[in-house]
PDB file of N, CA and C in Angstrom:
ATOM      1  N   UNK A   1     101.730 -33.876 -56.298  1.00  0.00           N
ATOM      2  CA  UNK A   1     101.753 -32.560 -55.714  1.00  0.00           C
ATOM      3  C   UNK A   1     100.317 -32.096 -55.451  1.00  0.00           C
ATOM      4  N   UNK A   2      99.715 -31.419 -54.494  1.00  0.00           N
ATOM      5  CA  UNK A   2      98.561 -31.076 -54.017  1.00  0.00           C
ATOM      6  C   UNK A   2      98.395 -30.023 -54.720  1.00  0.00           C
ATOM      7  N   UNK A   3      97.527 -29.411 -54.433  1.00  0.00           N
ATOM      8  CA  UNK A   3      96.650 -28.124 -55.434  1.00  0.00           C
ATOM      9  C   UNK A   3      96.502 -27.121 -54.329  1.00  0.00           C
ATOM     10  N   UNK A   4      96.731 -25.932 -54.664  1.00  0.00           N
ATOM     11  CA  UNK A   4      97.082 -24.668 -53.926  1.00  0.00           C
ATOM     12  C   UNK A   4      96.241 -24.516 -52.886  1.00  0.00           C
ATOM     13  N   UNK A   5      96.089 -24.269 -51.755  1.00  0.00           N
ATOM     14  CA  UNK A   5      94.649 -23.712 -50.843  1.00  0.00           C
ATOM     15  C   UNK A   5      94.053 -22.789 -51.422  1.00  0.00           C
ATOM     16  N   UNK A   6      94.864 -21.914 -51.856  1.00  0.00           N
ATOM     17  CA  UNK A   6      94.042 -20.079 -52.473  1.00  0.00           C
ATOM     18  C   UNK A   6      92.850 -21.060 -53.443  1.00  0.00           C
ATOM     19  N   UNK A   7      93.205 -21.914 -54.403  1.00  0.00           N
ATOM     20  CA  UNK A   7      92.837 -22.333 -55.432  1.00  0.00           C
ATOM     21  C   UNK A   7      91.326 -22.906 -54.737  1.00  0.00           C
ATOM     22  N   UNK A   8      91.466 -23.967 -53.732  1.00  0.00           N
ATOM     23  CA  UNK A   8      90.244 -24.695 -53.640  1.00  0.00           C
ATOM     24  C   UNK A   8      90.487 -26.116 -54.089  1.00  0.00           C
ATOM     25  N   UNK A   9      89.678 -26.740 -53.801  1.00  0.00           N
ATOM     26  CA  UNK A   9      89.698 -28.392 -54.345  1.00  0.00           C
ATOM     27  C   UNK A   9      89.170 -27.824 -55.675  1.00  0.00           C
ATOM     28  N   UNK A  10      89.558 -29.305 -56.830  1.00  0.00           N
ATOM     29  CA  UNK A  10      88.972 -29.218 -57.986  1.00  0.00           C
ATOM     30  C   UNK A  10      87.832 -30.128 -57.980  1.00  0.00           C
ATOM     31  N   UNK A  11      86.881 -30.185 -58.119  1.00  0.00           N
ATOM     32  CA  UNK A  11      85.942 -30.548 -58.980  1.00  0.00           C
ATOM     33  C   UNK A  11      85.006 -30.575 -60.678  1.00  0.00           C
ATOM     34  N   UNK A  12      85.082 -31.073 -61.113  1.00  0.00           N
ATOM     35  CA  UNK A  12      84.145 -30.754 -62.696  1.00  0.00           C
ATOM     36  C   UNK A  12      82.622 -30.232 -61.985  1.00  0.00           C
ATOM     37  N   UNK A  13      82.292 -29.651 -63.060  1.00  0.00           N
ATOM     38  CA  UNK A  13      81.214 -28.781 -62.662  1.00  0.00           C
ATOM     39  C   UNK A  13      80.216 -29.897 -63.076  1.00  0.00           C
ATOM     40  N   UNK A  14      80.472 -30.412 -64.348  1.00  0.00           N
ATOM     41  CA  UNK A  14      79.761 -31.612 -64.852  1.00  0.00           C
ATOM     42  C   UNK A  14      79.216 -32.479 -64.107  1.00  0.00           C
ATOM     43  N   UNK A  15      80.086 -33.467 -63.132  1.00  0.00           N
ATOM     44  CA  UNK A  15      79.540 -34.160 -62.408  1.00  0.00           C
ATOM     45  C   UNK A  15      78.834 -33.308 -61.137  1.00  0.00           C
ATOM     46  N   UNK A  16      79.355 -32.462 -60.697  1.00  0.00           N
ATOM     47  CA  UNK A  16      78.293 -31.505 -59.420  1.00  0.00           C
ATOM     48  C   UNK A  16      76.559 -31.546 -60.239  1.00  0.00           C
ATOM     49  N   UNK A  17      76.850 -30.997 -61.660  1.00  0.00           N
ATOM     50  CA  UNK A  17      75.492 -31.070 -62.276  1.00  0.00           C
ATOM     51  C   UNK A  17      74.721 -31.923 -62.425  1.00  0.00           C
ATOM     52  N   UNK A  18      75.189 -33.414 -62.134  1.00  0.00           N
ATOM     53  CA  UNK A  18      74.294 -34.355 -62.568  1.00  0.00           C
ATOM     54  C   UNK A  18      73.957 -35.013 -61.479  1.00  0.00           C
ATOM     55  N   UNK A  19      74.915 -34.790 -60.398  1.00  0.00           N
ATOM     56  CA  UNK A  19      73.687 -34.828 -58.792  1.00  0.00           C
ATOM     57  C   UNK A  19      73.144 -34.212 -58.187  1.00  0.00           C
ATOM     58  N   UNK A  20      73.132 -32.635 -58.638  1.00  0.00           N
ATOM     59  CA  UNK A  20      72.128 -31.770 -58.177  1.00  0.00           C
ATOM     60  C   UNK A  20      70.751 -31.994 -57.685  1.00  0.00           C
ATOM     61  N   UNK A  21      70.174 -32.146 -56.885  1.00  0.00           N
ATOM     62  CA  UNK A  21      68.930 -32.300 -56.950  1.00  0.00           C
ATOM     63  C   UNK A  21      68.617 -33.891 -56.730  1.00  0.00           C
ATOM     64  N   UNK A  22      69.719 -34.688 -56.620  1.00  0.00           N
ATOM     65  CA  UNK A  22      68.803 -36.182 -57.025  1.00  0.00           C
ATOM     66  C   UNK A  22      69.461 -37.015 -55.892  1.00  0.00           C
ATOM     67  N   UNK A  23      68.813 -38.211 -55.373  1.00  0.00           N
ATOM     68  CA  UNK A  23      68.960 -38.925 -54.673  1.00  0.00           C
ATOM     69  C   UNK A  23      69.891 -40.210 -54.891  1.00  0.00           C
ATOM     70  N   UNK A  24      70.734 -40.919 -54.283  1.00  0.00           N
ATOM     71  CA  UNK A  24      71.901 -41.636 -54.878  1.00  0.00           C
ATOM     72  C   UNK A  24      71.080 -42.727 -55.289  1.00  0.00           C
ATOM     73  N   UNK A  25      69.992 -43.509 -54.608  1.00  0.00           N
ATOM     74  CA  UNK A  25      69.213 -44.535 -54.971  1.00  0.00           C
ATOM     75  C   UNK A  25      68.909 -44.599 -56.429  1.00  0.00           C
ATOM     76  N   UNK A  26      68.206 -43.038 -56.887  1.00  0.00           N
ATOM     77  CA  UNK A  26      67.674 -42.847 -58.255  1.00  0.00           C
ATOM     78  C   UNK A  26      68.305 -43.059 -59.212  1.00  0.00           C
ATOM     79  N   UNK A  27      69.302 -42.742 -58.998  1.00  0.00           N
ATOM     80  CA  UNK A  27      70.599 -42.600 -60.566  1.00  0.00           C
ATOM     81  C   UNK A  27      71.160 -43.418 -61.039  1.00  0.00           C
ATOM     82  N   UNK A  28      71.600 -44.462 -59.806  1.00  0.00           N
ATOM     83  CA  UNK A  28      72.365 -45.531 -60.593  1.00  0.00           C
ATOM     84  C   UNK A  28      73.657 -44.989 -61.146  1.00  0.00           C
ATOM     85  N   UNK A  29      74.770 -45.701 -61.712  1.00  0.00           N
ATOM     86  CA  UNK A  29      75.753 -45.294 -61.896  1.00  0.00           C
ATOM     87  C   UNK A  29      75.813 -44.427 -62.822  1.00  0.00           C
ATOM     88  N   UNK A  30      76.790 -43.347 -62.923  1.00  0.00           N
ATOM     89  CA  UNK A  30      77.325 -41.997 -63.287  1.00  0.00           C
ATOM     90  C   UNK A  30      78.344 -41.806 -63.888  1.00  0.00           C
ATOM     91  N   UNK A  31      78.541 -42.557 -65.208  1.00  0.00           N
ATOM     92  CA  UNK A  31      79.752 -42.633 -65.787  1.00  0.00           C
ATOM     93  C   UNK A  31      80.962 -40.956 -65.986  1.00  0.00           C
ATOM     94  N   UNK A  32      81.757 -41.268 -65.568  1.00  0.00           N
ATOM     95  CA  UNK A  32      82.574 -39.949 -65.787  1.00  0.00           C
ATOM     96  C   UNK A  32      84.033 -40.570 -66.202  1.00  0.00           C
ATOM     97  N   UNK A  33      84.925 -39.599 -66.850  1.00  0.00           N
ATOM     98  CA  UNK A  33      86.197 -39.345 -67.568  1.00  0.00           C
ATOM     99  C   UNK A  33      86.790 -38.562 -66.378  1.00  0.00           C
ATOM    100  N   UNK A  34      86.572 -38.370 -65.808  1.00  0.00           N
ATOM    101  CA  UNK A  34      86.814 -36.671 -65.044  1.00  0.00           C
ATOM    102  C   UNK A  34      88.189 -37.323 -63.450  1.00  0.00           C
ATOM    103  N   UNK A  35      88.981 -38.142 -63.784  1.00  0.00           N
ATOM    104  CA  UNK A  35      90.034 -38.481 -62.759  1.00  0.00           C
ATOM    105  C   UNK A  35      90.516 -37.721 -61.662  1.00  0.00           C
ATOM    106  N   UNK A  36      90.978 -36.558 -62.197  1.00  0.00           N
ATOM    107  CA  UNK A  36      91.154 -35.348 -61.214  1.00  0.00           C
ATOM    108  C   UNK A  36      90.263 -34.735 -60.831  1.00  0.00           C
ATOM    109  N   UNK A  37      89.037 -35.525 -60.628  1.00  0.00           N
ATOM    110  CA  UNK A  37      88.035 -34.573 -59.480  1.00  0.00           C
ATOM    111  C   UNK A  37      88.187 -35.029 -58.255  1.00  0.00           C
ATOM    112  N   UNK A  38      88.230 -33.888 -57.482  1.00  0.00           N
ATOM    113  CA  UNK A  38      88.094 -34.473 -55.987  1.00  0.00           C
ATOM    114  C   UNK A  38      86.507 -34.758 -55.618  1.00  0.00           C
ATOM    115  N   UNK A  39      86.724 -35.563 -54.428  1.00  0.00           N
ATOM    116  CA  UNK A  39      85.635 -35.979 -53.817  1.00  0.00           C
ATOM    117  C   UNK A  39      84.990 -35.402 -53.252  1.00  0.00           C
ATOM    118  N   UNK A  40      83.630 -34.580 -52.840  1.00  0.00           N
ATOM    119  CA  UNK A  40      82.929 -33.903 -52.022  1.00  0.00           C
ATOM    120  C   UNK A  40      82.329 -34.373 -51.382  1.00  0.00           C
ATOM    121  N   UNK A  41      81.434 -33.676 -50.157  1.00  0.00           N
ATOM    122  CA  UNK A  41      80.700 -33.975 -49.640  1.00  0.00           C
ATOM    123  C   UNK A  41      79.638 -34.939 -50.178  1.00  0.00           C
ATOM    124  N   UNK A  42      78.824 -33.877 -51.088  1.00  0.00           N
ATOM    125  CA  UNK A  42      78.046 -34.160 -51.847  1.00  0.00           C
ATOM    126  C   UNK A  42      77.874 -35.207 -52.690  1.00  0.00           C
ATOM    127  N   UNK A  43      78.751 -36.077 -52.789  1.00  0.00           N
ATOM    128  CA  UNK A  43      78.970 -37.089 -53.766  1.00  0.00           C
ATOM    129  C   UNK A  43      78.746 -38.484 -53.020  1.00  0.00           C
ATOM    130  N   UNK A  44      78.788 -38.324 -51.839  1.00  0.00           N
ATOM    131  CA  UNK A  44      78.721 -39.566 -50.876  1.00  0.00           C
ATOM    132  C   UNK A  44      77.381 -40.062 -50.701  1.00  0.00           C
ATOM    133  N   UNK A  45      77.383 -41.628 -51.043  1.00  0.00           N
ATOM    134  CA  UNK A  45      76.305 -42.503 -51.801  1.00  0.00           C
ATOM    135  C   UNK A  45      76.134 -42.523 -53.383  1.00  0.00           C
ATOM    136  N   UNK A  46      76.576 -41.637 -53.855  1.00  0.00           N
ATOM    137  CA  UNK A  46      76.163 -41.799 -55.495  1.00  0.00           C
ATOM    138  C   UNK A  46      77.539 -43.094 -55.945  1.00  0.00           C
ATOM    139  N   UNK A  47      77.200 -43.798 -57.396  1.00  0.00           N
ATOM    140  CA  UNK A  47      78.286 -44.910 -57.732  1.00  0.00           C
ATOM    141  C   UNK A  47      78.211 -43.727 -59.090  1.00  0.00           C
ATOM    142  N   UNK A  48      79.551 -44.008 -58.988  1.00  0.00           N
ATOM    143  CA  UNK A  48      80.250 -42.777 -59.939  1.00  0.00           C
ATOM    144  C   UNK A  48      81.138 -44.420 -60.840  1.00  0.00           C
ATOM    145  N   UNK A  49      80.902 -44.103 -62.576  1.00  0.00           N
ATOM    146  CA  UNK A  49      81.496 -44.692 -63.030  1.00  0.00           C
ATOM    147  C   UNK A  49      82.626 -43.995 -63.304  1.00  0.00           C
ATOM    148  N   UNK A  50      84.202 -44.957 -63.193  1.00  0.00           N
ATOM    149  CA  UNK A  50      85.178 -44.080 -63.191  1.00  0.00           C
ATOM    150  C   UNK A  50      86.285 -44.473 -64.643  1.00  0.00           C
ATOM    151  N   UNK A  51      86.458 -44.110 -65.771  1.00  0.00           N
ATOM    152  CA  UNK A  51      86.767 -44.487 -66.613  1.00  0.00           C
ATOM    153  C   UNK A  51      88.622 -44.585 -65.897  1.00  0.00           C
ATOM    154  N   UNK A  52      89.010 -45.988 -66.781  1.00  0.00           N
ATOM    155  CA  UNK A  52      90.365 -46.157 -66.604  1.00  0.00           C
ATOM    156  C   UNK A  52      91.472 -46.259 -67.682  1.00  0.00           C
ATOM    157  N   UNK A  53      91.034 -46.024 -68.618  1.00  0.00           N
ATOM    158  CA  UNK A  53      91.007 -46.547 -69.903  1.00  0.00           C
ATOM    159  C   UNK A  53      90.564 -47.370 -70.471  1.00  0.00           C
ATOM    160  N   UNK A  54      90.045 -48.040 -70.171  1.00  0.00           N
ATOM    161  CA  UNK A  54      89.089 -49.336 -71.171  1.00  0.00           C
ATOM    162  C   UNK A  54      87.923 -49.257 -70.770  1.00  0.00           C
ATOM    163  N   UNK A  55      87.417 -49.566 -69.678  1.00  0.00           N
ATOM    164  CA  UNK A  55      86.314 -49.347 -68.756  1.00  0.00           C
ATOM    165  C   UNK A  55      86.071 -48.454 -67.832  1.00  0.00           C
ATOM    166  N   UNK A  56      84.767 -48.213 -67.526  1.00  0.00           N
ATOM    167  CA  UNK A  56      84.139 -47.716 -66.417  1.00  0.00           C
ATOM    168  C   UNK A  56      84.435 -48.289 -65.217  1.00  0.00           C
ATOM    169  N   UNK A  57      84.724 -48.045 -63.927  1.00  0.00           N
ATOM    170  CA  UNK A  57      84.902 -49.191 -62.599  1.00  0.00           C
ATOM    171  C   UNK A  57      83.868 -48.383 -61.878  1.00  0.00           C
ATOM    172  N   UNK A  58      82.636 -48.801 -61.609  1.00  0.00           N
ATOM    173  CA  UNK A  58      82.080 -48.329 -60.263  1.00  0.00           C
ATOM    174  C   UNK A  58      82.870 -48.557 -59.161  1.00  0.00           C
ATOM    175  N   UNK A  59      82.662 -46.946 -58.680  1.00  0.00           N
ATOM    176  CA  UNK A  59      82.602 -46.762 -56.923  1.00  0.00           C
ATOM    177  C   UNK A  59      81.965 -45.948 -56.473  1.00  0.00           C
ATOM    178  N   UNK A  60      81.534 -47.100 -55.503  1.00  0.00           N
ATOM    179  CA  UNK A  60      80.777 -46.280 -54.435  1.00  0.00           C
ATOM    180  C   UNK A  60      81.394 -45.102 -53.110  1.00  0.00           C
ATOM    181  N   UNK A  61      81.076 -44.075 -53.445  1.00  0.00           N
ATOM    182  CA  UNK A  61      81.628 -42.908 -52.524  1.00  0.00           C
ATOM    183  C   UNK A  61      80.631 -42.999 -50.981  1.00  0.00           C
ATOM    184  N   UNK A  62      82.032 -43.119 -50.415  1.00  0.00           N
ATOM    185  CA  UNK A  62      81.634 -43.755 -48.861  1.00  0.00           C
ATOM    186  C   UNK A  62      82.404 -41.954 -48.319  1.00  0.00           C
ATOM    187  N   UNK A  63      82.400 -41.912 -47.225  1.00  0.00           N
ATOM    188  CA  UNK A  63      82.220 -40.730 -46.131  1.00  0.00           C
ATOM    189  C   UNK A  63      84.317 -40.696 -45.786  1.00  0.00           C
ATOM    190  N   UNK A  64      84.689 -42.156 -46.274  1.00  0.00           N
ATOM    191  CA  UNK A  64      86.527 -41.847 -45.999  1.00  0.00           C
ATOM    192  C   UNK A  64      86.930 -41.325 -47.117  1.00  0.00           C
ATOM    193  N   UNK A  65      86.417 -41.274 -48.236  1.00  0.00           N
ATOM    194  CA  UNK A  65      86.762 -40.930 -49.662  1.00  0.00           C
ATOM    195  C   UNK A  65      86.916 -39.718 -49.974  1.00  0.00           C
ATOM    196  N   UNK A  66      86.234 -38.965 -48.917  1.00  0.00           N
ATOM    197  CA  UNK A  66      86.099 -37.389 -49.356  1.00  0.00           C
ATOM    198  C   UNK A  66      87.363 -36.807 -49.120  1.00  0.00           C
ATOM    199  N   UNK A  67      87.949 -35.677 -50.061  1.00  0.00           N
ATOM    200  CA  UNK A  67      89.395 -35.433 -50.261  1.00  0.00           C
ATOM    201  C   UNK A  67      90.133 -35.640 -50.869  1.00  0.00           C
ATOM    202  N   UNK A  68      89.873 -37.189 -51.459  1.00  0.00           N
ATOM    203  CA  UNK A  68      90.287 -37.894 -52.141  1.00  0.00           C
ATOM    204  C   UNK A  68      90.101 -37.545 -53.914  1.00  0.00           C
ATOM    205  N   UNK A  69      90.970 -38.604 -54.864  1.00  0.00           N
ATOM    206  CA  UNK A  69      90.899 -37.912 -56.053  1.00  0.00           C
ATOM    207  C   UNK A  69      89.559 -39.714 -56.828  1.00  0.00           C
ATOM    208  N   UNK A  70      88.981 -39.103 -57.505  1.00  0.00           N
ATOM    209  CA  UNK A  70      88.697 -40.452 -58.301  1.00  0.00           C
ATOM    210  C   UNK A  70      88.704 -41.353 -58.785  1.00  0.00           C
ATOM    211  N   UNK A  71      90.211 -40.836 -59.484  1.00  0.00           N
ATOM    212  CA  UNK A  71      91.504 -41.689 -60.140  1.00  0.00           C
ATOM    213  C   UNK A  71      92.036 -42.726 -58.877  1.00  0.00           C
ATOM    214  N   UNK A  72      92.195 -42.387 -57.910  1.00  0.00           N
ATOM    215  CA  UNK A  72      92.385 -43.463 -57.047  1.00  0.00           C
ATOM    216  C   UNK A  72      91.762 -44.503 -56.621  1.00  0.00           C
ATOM    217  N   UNK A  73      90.609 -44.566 -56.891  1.00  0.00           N
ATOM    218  CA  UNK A  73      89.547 -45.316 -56.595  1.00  0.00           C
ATOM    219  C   UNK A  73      89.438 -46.704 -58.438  1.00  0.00           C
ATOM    220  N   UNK A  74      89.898 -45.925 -59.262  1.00  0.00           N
ATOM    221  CA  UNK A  74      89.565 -47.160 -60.353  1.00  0.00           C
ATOM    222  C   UNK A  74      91.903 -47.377 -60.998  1.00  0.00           C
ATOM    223  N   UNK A  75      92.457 -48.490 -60.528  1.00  0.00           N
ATOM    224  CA  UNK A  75      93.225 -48.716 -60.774  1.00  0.00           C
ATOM    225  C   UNK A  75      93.281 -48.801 -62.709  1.00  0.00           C
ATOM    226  N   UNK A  76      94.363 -47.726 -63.177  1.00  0.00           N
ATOM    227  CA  UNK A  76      94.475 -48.070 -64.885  1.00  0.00           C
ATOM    228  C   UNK A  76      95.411 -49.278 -65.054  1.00  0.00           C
ATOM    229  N   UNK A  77      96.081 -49.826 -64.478  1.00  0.00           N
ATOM    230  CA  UNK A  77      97.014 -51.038 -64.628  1.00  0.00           C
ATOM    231  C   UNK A  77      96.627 -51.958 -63.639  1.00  0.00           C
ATOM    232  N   UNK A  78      96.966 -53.122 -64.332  1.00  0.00           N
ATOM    233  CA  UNK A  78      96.232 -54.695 -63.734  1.00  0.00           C
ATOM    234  C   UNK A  78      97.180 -55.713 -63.578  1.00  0.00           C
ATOM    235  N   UNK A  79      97.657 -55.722 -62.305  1.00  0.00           N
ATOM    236  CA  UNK A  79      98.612 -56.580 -61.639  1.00  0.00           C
ATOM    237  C   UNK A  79      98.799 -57.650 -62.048  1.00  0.00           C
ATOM    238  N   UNK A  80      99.483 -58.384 -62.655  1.00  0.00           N
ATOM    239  CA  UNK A  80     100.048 -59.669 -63.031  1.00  0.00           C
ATOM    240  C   UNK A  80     100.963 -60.127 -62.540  1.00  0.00           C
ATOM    241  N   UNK A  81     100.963 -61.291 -61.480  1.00  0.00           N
ATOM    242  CA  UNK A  81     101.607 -61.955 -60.761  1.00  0.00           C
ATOM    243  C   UNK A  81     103.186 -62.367 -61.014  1.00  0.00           C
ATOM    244  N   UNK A  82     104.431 -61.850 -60.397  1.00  0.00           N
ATOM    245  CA  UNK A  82     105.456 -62.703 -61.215  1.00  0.00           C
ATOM    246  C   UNK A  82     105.642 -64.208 -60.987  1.00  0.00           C
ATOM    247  N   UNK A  83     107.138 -64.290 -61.405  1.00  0.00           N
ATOM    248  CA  UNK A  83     107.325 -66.057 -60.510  1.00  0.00           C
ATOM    249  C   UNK A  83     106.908 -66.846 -62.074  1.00  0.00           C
ATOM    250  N   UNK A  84     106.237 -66.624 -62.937  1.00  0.00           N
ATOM    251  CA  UNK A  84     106.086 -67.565 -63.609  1.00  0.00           C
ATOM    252  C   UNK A  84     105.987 -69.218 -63.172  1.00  0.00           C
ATOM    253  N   UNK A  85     106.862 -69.963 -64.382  1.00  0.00           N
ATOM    254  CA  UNK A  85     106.685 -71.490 -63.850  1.00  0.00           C
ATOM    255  C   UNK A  85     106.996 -71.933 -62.387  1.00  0.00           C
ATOM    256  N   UNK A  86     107.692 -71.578 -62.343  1.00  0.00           N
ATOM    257  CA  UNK A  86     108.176 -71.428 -60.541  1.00  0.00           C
ATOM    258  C   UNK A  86     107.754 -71.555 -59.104  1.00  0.00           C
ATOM    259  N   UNK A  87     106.868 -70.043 -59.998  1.00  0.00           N
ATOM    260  CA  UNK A  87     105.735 -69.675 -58.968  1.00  0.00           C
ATOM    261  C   UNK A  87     104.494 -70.505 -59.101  1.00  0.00           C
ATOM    262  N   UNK A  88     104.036 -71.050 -60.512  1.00  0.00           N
ATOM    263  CA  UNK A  88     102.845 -71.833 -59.992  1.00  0.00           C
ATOM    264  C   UNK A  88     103.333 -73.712 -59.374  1.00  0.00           C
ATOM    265  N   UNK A  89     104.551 -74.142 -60.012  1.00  0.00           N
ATOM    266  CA  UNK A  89     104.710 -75.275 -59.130  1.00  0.00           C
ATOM    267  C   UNK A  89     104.424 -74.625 -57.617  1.00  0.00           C
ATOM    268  N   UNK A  90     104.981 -73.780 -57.348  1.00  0.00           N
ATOM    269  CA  UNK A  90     104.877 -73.896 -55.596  1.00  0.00           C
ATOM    270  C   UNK A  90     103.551 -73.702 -55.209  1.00  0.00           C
ATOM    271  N   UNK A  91     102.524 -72.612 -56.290  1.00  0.00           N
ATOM    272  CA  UNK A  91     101.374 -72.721 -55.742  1.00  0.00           C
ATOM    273  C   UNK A  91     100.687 -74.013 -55.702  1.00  0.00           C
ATOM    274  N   UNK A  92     101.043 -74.788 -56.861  1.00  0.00           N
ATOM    275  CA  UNK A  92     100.348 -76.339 -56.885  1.00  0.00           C
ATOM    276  C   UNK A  92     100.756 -77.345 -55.452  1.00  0.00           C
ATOM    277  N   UNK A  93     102.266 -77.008 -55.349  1.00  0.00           N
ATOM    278  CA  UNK A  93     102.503 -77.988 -53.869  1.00  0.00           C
ATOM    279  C   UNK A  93     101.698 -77.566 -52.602  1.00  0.00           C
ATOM    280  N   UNK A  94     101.257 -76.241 -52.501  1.00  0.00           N
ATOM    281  CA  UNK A  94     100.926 -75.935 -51.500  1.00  0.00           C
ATOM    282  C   UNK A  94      99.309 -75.878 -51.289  1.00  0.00           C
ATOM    283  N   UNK A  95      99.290 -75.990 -52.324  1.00  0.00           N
ATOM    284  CA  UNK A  95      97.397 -76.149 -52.665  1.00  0.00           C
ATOM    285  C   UNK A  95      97.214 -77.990 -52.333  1.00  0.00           C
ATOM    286  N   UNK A  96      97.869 -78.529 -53.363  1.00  0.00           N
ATOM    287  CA  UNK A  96      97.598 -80.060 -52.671  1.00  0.00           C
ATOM    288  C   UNK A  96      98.210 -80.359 -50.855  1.00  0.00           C
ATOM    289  N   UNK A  97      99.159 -79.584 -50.017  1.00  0.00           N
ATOM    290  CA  UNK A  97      99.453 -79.630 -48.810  1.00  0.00           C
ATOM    291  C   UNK A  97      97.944 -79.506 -48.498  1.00  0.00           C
ATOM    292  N   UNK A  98      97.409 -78.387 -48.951  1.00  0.00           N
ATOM    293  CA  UNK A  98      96.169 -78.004 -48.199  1.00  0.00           C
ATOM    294  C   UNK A  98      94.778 -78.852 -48.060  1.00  0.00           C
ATOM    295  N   UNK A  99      94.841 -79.608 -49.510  1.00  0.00           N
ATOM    296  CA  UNK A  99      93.963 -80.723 -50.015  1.00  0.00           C
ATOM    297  C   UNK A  99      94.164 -82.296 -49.040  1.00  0.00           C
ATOM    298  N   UNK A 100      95.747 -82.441 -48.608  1.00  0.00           N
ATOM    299  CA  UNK A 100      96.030 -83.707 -48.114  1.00  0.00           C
ATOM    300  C   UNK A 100      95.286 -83.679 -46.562  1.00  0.00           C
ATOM    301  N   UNK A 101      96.241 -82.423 -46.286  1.00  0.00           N
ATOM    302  CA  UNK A 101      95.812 -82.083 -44.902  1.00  0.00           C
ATOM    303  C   UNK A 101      93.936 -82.031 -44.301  1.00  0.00           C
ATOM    304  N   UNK A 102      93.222 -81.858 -45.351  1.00  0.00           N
ATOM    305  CA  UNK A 102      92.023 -81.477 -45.180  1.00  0.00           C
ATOM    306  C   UNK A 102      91.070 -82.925 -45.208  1.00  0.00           C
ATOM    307  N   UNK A 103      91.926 -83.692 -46.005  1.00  0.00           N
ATOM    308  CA  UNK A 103      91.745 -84.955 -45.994  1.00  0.00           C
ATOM    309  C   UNK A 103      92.160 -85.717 -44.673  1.00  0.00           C
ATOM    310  N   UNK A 104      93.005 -85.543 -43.968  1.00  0.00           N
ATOM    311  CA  UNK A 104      93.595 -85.805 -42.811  1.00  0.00           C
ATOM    312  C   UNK A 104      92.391 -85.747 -41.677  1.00  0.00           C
ATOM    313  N   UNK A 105      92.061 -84.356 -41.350  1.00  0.00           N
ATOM    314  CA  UNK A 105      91.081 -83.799 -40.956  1.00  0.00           C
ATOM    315  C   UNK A 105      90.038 -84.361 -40.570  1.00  0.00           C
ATOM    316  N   UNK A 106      89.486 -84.881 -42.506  1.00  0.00           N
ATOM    317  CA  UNK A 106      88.150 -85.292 -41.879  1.00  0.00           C
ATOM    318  C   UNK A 106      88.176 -87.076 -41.804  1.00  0.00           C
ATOM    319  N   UNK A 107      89.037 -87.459 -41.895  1.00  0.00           N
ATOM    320  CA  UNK A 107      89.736 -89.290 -41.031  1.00  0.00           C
ATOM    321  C   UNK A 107      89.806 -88.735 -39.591  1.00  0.00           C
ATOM    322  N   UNK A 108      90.328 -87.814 -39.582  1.00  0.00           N
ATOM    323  CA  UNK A 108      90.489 -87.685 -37.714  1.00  0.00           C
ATOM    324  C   UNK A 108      89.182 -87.872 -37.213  1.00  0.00           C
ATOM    325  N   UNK A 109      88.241 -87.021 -37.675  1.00  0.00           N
ATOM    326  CA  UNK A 109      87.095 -87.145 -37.133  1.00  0.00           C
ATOM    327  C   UNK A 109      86.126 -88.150 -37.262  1.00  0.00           C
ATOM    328  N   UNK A 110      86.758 -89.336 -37.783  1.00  0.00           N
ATOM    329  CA  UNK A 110      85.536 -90.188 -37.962  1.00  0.00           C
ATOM    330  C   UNK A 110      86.050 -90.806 -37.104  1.00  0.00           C
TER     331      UNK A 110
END
């Protein structure tokens, strides 16, 4: 759900404070907790560390980002492939297809 117009975007005041004044080159990354901040103007070029629960994820705030929330930018869950045994026989057949074929390739050309 979006956040009221009357209201304004949210931002932490915290992070506004710690680029006040400074150049994105200088700072280097900017660790923050702060998920529900939106993106500003102002923030574009700085690498904002973005806690996910375990870690920090740098990102770099580019000029499409603005509007955007922070939290979107550092994923808290880490995709694990299904398919199990299944799935890696087929990746193995299709990885050696790719190996035979490449071999093929370079016989053609000699």
């Amino acid at each position: 759900m979006t956040r009221s117009i009357k209201k304004g975007p949210y931002t932490d005041q915290k992070l506004l404070k710690k680029i006040s004044g400074k150049k994105p080159n200088d700072v280097g990354v900017i660790n923050c907790w702060c998920r529900n901040s939106q993106i500003s103007p102002e923030m574009v070029g700085f690498t904002f560390g973005v806690h996910n629960g375990k870690i920090h994820q740098p990102v770099l705030i580019t000029e499409d980002m603005v509007g955007h929330y922070l939290g979107e930018f550092a994923m808290t869950k880490k995709f694990i492939r299904h398919g199990g045994r299944m799935q890696k026989d087929l990746e193995q057949k299709k990885k050696e297809a790719e190996i035979d074929a490449a071999k093929q390739a370079k016989t053609v050309k000699k």
